[in-house]
C-alpha atoms as a PDB file:
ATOM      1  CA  UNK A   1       0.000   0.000   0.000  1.00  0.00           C
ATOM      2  CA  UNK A   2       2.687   2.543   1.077  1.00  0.00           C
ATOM      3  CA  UNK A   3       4.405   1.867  -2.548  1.00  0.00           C
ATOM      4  CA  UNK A   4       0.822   3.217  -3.984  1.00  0.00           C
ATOM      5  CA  UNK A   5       1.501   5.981  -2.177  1.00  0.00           C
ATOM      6  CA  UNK A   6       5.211   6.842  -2.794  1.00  0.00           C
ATOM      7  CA  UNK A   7       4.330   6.411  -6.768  1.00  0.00           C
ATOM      8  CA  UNK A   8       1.361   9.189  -6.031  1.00  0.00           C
ATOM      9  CA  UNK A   9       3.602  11.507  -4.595  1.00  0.00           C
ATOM     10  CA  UNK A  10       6.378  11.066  -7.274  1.00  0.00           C
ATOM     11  CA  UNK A  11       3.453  11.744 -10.044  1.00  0.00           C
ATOM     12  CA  UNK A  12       2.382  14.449  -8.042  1.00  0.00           C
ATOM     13  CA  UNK A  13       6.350  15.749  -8.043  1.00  0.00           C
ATOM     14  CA  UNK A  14       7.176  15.279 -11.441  1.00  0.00           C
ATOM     15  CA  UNK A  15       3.793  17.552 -12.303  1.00  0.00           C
ATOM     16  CA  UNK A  16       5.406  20.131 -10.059  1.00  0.00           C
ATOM     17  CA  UNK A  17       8.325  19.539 -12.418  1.00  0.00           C
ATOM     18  CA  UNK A  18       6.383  19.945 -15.572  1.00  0.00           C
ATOM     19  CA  UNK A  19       4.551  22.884 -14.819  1.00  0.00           C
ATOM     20  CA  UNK A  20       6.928  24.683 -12.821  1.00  0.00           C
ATOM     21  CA  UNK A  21      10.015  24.819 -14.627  1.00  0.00           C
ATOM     22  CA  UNK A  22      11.112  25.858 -18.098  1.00  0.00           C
ATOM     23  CA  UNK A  23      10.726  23.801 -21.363  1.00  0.00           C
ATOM     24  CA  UNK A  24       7.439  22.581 -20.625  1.00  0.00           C
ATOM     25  CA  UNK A  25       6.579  23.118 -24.414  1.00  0.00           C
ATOM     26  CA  UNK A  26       9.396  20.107 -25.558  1.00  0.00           C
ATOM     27  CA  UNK A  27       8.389  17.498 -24.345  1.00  0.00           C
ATOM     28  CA  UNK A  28       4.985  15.322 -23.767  1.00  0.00           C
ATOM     29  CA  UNK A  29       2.786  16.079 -21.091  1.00  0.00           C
ATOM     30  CA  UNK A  30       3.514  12.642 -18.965  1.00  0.00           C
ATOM     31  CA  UNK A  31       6.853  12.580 -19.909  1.00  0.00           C
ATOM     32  CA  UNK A  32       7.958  14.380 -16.078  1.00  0.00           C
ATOM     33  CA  UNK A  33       5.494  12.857 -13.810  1.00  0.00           C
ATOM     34  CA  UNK A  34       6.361   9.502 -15.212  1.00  0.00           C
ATOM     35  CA  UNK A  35      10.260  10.276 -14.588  1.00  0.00           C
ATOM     36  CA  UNK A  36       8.955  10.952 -10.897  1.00  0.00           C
ATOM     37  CA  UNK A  37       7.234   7.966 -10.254  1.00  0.00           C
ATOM     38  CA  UNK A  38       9.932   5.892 -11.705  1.00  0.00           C
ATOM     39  CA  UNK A  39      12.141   7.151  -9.776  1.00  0.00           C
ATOM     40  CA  UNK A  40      10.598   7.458  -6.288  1.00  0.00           C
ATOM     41  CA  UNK A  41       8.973   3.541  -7.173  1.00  0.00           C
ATOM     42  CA  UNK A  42      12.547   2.320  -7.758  1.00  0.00           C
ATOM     43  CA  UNK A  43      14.333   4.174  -4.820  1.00  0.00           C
ATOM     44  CA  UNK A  44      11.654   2.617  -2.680  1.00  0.00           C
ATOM     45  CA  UNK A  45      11.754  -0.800  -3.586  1.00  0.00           C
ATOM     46  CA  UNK A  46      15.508  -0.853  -3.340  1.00  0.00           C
ATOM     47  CA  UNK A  47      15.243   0.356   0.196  1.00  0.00           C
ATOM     48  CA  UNK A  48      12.560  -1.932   1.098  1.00  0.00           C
ATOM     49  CA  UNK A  49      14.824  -4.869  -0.466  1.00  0.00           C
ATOM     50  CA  UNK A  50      17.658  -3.379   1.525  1.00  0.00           C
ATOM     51  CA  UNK A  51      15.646  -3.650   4.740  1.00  0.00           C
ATOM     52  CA  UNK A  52      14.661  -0.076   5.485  1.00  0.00           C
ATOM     53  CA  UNK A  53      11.075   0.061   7.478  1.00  0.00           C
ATOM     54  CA  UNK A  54       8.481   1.312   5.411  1.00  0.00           C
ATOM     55  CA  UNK A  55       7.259   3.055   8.712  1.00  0.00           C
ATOM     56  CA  UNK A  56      10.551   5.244   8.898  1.00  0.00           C
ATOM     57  CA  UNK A  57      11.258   8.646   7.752  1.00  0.00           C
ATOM     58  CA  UNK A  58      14.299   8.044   5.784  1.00  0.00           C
ATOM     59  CA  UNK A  59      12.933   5.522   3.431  1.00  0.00           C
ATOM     60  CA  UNK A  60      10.205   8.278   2.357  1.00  0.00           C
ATOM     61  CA  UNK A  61      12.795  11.090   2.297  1.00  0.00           C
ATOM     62  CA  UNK A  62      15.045   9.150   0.110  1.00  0.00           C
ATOM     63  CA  UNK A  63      12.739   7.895  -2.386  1.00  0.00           C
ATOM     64  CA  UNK A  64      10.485  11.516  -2.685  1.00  0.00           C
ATOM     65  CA  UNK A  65      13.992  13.190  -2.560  1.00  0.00           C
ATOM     66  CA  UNK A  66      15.315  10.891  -5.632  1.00  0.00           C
ATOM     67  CA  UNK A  67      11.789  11.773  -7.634  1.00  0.00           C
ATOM     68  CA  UNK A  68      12.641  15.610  -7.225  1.00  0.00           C
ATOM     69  CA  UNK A  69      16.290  15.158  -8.033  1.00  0.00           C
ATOM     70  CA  UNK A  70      15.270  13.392 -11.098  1.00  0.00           C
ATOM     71  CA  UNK A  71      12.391  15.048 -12.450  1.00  0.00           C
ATOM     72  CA  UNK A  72      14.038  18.482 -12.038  1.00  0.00           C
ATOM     73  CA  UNK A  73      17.431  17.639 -13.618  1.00  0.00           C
ATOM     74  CA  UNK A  74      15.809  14.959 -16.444  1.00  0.00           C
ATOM     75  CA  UNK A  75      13.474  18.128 -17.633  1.00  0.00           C
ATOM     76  CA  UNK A  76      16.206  20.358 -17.659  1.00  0.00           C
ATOM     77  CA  UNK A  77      18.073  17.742 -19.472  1.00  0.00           C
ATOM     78  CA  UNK A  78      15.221  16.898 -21.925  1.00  0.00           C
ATOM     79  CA  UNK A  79      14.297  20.682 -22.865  1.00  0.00           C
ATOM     80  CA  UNK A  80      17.794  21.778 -23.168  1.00  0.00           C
ATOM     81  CA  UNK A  81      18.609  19.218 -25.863  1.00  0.00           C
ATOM     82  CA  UNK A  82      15.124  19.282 -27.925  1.00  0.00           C
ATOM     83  CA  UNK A  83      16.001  22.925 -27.944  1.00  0.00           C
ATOM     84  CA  UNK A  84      19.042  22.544 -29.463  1.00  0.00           C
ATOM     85  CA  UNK A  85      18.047  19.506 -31.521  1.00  0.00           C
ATOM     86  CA  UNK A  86      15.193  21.758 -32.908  1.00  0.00           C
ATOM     87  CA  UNK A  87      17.809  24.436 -33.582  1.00  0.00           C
ATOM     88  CA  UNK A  88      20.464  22.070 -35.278  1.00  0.00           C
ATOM     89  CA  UNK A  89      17.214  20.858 -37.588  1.00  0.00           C
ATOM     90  CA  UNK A  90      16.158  24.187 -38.975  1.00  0.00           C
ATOM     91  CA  UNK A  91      19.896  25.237 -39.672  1.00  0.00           C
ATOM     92  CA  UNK A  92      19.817  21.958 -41.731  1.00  0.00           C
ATOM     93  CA  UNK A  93      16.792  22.345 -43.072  1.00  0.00           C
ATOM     94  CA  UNK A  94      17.300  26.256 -43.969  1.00  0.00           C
ATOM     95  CA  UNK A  95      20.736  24.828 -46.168  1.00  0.00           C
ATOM     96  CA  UNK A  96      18.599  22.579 -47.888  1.00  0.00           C
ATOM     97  CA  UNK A  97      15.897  25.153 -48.650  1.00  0.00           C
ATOM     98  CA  UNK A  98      12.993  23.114 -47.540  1.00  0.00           C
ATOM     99  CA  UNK A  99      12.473  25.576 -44.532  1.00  0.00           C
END
């Protein structure tokens, strides 16, 4: 049950993410809240497998703080190289003269 809730809360980071930081426009809209879940689902599951209690702070500070970590820098990382992919493609395309 408590992994229901860590994957809710790593959606519900990784739509912070989305809508809260720049480059929203690159990149699908469950592309983020996906990354958060993933990543706050996986962090979890290690720990549990590790032995951490599921009752414990640390276990839920770890795993949500893994699904901000990776949301934030993944969007960053996402936007900044559509942007320049999308760049590189009209400067190709604008040689060609199919722009």
């Amino acid at each position: 049950m408590e992994l229901l809730f860590v994957a809710l809360f790593g959606t519900l980071i990784g739509l912070g993410a989305r809508y809260f930081l720049p480059g929203r426009s690159t990149q699908g809209s469950v592309l983020v809240p996906a990354i958060g879940t993933a990543a706050a689902s996986l962090v979890w599951v290690g720990l549990t497998w590790l032995g951490w209690n599921w009752a414990g702070g640390w276990i839920w500070w770890m795993s949500l703080g893994a699904a901000v970590a990776a949301s934030v820098v993944l969007n960053l990382m996402i936007s900044r190289q559509r942007i320049h992919a999308d760049q590189r493609m009209l400067q190709a395309l604008a040689k060609t003269g199919t722009a």
